[in-house]
PDB file of N, CA and C in Angstrom:
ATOM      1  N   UNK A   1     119.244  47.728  18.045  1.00  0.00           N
ATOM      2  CA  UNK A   1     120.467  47.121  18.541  1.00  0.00           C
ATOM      3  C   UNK A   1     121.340  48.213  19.158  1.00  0.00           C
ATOM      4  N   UNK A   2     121.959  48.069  20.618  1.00  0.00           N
ATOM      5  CA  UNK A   2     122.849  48.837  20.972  1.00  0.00           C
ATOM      6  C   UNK A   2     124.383  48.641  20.947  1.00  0.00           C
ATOM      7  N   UNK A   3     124.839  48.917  19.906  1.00  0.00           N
ATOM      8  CA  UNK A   3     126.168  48.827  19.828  1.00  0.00           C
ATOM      9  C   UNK A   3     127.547  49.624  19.765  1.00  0.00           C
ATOM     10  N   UNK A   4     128.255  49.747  20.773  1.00  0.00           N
ATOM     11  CA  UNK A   4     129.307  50.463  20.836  1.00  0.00           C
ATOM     12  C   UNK A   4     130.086  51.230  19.424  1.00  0.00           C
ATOM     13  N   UNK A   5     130.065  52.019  18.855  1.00  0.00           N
ATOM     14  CA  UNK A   5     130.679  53.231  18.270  1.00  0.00           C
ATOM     15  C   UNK A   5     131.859  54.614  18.636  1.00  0.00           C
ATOM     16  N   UNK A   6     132.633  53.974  17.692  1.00  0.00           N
ATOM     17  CA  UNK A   6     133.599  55.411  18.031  1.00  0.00           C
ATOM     18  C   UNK A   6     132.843  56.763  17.719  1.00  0.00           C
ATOM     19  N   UNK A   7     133.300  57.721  18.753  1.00  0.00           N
ATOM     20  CA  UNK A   7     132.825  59.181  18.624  1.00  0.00           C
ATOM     21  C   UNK A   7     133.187  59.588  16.870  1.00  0.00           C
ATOM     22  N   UNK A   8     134.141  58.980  16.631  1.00  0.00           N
ATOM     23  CA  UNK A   8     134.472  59.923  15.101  1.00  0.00           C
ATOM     24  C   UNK A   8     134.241  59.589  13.554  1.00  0.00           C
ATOM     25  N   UNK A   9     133.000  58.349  13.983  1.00  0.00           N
ATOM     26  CA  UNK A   9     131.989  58.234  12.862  1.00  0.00           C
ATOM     27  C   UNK A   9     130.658  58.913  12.433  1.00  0.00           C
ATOM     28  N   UNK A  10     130.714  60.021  13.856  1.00  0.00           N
ATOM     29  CA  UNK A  10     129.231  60.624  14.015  1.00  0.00           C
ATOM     30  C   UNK A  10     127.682  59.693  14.245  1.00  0.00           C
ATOM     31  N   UNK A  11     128.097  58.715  14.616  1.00  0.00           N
ATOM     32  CA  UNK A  11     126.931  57.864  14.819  1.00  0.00           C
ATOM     33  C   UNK A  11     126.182  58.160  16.266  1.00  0.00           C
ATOM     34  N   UNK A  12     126.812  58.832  17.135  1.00  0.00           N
ATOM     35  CA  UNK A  12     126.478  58.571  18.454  1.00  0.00           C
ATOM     36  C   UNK A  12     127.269  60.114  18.842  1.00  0.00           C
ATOM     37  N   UNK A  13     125.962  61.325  19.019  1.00  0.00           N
ATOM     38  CA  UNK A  13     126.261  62.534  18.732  1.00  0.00           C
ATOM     39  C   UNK A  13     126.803  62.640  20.839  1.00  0.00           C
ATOM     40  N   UNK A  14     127.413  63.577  21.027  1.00  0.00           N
ATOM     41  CA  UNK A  14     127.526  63.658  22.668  1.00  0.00           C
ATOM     42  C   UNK A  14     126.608  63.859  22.976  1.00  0.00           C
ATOM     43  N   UNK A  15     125.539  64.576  22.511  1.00  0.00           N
ATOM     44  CA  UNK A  15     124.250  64.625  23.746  1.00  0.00           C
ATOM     45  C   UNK A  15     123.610  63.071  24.319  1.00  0.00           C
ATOM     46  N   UNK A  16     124.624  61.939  23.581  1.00  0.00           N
ATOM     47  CA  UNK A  16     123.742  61.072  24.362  1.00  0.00           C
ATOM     48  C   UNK A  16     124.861  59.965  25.089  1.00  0.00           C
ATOM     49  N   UNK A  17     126.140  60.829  25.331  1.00  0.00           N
ATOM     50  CA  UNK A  17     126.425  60.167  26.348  1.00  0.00           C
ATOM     51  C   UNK A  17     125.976  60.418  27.313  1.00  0.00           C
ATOM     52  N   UNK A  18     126.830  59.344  28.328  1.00  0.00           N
ATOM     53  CA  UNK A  18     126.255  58.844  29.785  1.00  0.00           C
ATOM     54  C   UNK A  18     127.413  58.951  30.776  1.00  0.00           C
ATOM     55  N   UNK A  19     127.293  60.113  31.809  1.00  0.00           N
ATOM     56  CA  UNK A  19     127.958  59.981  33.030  1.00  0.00           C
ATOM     57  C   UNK A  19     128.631  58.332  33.266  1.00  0.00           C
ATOM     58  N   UNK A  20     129.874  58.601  33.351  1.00  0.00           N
ATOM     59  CA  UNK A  20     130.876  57.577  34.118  1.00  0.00           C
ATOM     60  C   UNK A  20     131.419  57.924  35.204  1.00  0.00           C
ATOM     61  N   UNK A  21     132.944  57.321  35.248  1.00  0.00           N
ATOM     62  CA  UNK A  21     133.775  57.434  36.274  1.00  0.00           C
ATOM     63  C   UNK A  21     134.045  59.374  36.643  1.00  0.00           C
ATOM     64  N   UNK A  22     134.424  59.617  38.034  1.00  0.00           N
ATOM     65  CA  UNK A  22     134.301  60.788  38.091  1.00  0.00           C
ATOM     66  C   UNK A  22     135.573  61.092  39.283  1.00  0.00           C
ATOM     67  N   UNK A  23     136.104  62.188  39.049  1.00  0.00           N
ATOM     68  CA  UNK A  23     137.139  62.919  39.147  1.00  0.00           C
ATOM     69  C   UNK A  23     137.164  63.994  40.175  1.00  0.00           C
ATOM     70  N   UNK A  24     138.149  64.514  40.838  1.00  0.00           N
ATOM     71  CA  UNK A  24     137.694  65.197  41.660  1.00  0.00           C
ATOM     72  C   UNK A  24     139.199  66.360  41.538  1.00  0.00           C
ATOM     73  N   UNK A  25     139.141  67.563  41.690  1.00  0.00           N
ATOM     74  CA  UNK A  25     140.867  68.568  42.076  1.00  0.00           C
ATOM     75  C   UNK A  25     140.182  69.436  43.134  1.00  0.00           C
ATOM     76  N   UNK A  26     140.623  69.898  44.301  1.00  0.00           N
ATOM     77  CA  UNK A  26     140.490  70.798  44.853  1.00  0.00           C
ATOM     78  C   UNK A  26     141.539  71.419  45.625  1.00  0.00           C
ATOM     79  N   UNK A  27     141.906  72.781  45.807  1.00  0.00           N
ATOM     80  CA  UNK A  27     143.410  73.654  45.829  1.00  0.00           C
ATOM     81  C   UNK A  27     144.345  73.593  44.924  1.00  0.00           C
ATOM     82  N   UNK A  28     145.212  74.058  45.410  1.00  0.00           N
ATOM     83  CA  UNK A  28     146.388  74.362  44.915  1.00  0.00           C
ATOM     84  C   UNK A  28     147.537  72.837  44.444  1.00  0.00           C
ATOM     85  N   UNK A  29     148.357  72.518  43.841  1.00  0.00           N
ATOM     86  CA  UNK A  29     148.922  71.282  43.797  1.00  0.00           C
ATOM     87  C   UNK A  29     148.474  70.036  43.422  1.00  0.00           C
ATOM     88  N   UNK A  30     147.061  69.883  43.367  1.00  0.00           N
ATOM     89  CA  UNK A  30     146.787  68.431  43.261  1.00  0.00           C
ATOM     90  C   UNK A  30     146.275  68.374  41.635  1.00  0.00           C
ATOM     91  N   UNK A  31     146.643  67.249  41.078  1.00  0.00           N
ATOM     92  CA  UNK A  31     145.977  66.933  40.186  1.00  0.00           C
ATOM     93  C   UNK A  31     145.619  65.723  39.586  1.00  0.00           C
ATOM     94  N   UNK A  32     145.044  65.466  38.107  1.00  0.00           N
ATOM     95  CA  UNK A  32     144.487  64.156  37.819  1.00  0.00           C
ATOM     96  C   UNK A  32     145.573  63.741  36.451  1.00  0.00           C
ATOM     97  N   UNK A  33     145.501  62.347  36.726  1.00  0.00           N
ATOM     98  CA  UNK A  33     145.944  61.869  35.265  1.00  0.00           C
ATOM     99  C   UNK A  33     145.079  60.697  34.583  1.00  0.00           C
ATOM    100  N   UNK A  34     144.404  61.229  33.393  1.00  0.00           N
ATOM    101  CA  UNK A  34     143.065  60.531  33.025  1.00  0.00           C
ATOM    102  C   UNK A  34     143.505  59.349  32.433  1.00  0.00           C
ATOM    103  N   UNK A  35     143.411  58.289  32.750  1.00  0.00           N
ATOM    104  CA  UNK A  35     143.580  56.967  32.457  1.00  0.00           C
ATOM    105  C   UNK A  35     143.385  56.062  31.043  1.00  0.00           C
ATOM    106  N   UNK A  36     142.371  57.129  30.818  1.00  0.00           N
ATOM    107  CA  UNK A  36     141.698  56.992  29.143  1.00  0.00           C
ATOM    108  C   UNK A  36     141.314  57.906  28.465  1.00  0.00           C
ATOM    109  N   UNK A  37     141.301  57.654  26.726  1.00  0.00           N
ATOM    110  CA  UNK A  37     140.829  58.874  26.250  1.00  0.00           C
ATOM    111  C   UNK A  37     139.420  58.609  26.094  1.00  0.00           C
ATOM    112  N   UNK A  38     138.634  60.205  26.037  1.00  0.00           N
ATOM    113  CA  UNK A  38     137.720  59.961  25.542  1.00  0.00           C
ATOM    114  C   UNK A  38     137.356  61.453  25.856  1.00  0.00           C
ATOM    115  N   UNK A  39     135.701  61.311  26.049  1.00  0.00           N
ATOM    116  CA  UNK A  39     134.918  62.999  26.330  1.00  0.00           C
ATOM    117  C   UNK A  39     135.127  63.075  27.398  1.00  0.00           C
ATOM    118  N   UNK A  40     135.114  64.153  28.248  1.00  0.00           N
ATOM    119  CA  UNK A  40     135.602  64.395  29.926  1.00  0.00           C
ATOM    120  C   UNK A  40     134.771  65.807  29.469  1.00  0.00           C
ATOM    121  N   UNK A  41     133.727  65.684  30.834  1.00  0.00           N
ATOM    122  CA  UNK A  41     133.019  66.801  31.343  1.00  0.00           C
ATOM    123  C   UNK A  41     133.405  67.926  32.439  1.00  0.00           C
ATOM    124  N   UNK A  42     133.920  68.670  32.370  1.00  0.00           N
ATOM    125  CA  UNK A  42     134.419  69.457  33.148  1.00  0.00           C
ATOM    126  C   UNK A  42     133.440  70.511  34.016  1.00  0.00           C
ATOM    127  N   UNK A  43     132.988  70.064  35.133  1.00  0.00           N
ATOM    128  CA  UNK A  43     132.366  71.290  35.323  1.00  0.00           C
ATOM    129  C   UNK A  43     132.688  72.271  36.778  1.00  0.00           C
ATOM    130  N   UNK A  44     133.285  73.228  36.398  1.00  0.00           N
ATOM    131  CA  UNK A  44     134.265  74.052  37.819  1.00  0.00           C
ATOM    132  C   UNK A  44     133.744  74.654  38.618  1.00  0.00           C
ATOM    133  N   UNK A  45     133.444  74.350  39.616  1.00  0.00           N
ATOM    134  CA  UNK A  45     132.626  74.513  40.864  1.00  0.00           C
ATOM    135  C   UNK A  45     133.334  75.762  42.116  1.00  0.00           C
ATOM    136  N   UNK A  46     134.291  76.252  41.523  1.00  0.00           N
ATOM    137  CA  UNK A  46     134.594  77.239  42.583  1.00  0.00           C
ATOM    138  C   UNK A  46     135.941  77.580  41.308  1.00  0.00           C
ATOM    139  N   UNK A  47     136.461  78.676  40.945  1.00  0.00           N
ATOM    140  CA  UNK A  47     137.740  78.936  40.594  1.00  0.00           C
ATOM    141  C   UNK A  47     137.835  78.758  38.790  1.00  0.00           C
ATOM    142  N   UNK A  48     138.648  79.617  38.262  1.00  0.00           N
ATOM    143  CA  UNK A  48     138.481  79.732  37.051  1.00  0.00           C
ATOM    144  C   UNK A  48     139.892  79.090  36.280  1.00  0.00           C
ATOM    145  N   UNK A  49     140.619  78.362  36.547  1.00  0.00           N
ATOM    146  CA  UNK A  49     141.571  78.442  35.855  1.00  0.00           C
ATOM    147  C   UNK A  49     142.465  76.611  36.049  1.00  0.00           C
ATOM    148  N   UNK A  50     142.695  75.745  35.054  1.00  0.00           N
ATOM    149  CA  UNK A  50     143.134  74.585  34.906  1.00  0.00           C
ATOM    150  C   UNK A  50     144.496  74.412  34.119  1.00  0.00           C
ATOM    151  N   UNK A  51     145.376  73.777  34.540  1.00  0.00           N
ATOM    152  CA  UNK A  51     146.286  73.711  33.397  1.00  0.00           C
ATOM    153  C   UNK A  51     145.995  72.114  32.901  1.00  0.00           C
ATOM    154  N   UNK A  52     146.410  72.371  31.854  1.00  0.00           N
ATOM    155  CA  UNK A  52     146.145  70.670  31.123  1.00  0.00           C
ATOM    156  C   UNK A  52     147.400  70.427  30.383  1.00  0.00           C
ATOM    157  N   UNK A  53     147.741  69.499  30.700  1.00  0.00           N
ATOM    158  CA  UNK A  53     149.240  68.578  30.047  1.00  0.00           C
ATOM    159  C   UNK A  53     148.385  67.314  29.476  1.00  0.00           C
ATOM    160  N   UNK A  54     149.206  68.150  28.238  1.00  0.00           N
ATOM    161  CA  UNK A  54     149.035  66.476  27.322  1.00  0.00           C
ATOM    162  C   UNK A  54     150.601  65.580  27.113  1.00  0.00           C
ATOM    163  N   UNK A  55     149.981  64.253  26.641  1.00  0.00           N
ATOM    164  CA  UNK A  55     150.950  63.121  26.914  1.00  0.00           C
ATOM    165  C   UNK A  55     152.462  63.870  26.161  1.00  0.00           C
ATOM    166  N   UNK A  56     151.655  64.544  24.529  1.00  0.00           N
ATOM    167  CA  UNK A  56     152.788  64.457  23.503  1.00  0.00           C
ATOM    168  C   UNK A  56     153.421  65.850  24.304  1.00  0.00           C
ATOM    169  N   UNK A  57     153.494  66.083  25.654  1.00  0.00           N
ATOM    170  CA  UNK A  57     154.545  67.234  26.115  1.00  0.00           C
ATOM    171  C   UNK A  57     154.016  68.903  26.010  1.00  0.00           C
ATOM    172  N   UNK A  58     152.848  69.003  25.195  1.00  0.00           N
ATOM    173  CA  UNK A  58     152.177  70.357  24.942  1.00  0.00           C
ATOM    174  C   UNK A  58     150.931  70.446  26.325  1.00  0.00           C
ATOM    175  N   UNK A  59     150.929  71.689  26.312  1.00  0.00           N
ATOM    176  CA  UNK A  59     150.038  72.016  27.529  1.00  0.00           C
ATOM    177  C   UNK A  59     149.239  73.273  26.733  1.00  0.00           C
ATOM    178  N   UNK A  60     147.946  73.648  27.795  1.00  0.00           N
ATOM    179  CA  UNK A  60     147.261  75.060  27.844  1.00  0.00           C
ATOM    180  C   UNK A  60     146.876  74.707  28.835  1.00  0.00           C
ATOM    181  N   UNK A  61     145.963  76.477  29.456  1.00  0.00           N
ATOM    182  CA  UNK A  61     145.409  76.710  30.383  1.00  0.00           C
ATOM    183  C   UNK A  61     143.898  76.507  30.000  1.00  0.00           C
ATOM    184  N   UNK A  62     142.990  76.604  30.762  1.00  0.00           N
ATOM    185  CA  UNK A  62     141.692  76.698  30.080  1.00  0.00           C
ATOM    186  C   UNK A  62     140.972  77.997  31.484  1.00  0.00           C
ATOM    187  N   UNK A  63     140.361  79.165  30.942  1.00  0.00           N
ATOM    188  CA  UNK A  63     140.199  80.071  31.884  1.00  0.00           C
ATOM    189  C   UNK A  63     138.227  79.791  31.474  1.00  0.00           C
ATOM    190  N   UNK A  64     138.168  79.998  32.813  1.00  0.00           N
ATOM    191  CA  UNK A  64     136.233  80.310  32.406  1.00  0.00           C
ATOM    192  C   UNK A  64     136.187  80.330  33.889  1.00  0.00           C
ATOM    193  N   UNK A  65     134.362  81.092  33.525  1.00  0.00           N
ATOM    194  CA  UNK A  65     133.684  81.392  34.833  1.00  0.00           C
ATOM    195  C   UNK A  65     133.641  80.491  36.117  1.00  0.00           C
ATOM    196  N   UNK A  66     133.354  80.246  37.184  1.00  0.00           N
ATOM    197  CA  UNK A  66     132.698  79.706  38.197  1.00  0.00           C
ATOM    198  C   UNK A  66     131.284  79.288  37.697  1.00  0.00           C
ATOM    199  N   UNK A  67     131.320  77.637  37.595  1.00  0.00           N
ATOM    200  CA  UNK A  67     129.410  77.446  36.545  1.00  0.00           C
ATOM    201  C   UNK A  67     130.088  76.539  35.682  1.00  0.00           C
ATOM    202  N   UNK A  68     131.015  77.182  34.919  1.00  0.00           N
ATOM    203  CA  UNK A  68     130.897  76.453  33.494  1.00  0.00           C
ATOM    204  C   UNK A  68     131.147  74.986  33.771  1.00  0.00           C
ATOM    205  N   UNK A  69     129.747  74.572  32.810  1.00  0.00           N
ATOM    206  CA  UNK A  69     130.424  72.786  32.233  1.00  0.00           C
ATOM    207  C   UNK A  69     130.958  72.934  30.939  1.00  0.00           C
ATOM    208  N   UNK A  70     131.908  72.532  30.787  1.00  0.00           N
ATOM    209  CA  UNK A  70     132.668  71.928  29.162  1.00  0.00           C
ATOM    210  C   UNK A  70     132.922  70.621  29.309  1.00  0.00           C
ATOM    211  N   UNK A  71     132.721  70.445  28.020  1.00  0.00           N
ATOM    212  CA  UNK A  71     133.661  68.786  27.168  1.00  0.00           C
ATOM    213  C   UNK A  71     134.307  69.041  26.474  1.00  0.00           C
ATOM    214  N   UNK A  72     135.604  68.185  26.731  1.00  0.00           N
ATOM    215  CA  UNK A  72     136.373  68.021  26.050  1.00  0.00           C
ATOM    216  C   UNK A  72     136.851  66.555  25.344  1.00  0.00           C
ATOM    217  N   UNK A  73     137.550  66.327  24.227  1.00  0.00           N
ATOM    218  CA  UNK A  73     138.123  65.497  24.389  1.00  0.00           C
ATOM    219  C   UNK A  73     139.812  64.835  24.528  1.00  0.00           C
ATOM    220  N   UNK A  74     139.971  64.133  25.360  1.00  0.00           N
ATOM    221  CA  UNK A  74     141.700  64.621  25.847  1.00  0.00           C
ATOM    222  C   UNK A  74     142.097  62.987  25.486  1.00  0.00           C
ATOM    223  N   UNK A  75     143.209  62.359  25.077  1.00  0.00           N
ATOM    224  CA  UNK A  75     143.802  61.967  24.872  1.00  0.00           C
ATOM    225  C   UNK A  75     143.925  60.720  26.428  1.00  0.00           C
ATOM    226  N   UNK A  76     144.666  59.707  26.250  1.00  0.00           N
ATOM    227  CA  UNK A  76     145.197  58.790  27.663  1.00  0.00           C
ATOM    228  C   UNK A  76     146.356  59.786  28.511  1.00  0.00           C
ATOM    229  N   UNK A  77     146.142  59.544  29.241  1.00  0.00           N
ATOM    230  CA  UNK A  77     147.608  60.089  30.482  1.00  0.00           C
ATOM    231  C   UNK A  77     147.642  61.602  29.992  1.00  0.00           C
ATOM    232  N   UNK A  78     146.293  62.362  29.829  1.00  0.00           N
ATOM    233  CA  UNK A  78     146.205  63.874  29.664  1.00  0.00           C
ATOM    234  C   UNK A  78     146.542  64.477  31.183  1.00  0.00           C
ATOM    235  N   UNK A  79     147.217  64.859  31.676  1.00  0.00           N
ATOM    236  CA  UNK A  79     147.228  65.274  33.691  1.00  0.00           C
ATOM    237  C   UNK A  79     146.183  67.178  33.444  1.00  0.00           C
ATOM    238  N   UNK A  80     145.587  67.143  34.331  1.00  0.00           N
ATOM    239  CA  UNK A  80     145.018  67.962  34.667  1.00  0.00           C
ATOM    240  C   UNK A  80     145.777  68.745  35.777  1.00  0.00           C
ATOM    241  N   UNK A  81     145.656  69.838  36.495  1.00  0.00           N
ATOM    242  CA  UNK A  81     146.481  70.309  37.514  1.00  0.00           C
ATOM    243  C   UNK A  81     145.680  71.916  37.832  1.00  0.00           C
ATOM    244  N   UNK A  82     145.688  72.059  39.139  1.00  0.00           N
ATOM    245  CA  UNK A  82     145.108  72.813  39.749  1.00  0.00           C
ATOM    246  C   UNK A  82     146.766  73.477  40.245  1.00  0.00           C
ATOM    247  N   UNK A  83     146.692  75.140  39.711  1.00  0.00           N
ATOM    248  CA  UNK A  83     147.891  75.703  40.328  1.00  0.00           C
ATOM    249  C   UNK A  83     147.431  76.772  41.197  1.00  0.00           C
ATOM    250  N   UNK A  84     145.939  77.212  41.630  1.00  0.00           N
ATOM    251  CA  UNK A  84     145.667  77.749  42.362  1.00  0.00           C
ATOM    252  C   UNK A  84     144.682  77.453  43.580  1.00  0.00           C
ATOM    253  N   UNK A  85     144.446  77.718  44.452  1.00  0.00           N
ATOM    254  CA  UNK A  85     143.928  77.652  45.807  1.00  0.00           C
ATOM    255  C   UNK A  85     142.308  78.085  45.566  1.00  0.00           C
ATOM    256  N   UNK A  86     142.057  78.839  44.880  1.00  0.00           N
ATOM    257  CA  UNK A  86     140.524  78.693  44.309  1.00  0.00           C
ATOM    258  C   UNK A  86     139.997  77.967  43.938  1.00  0.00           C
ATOM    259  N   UNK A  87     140.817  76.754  43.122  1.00  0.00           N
ATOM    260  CA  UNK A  87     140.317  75.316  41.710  1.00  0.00           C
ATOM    261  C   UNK A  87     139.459  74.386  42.751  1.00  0.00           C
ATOM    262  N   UNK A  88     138.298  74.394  42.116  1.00  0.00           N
ATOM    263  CA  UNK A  88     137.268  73.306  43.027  1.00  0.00           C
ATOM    264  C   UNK A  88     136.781  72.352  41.352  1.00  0.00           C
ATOM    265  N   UNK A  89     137.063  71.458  41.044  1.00  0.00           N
ATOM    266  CA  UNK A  89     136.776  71.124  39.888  1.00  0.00           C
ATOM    267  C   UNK A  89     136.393  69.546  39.814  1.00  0.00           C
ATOM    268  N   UNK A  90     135.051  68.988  38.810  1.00  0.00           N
ATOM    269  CA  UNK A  90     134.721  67.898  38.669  1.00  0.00           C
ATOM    270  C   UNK A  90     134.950  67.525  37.309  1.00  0.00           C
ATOM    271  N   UNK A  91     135.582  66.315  37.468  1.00  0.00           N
ATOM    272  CA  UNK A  91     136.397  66.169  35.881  1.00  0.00           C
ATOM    273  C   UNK A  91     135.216  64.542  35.570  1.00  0.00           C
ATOM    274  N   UNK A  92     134.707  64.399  34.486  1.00  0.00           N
ATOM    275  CA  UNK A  92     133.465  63.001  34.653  1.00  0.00           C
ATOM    276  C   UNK A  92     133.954  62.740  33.288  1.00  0.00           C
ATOM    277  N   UNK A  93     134.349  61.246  33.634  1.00  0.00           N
ATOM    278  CA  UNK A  93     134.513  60.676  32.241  1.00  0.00           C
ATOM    279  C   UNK A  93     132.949  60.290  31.578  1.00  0.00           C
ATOM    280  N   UNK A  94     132.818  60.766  30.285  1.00  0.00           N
ATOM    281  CA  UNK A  94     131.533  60.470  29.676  1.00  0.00           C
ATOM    282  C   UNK A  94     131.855  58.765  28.707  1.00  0.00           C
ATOM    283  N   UNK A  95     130.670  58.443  29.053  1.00  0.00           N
ATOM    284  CA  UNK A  95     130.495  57.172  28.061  1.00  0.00           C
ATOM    285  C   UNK A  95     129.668  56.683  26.930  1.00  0.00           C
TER     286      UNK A  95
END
């Protein structure tokens, strides 16, 4: 039987989610505001550096190579934001 599970029963480990909706930042200024929570695949295709705003008003940066994929998991109305002219970034909601 296939039946929907929250991530935080451990029933349904991430290696077996499934590519969803998908995201796009590139330059300086633009950014995303993720609509839902859940896992979000990040993988940065040119440029090392993201700021992330969360809803409850707290932020970080997240720094890594040119390459890296990460997951995360972010909260509803998390905004993403590209403050530099390098940021080439694919943000994929996982399902």
């Amino acid at each position: 039987m296939n039946e929907h599970q929250p991530l935080d029963i451990n029933r349904n480990p991430i290696g077996v989610l499934q590519p969803g909706k998908q995201y796009y930042i590139e330059g300086s200024g633009y950014s995303v505001e993720l609509p839902e929570a859940g896992v979000y695949m990040l993988s940065f295709v040119d440029g090392t550096v993201v700021q992330i705003n969360y809803p409850d008003g707290t932020n970080s940066r997240v720094i890594v190579a040119t390459g890296t994929i990460i997951s995360f998991y972010f909260p509803s109305g998390t905004n993403l934001v590209s403050d530099t002219d390098e940021l080439s970034l694919n943000i994929i909601k996982m399902l």
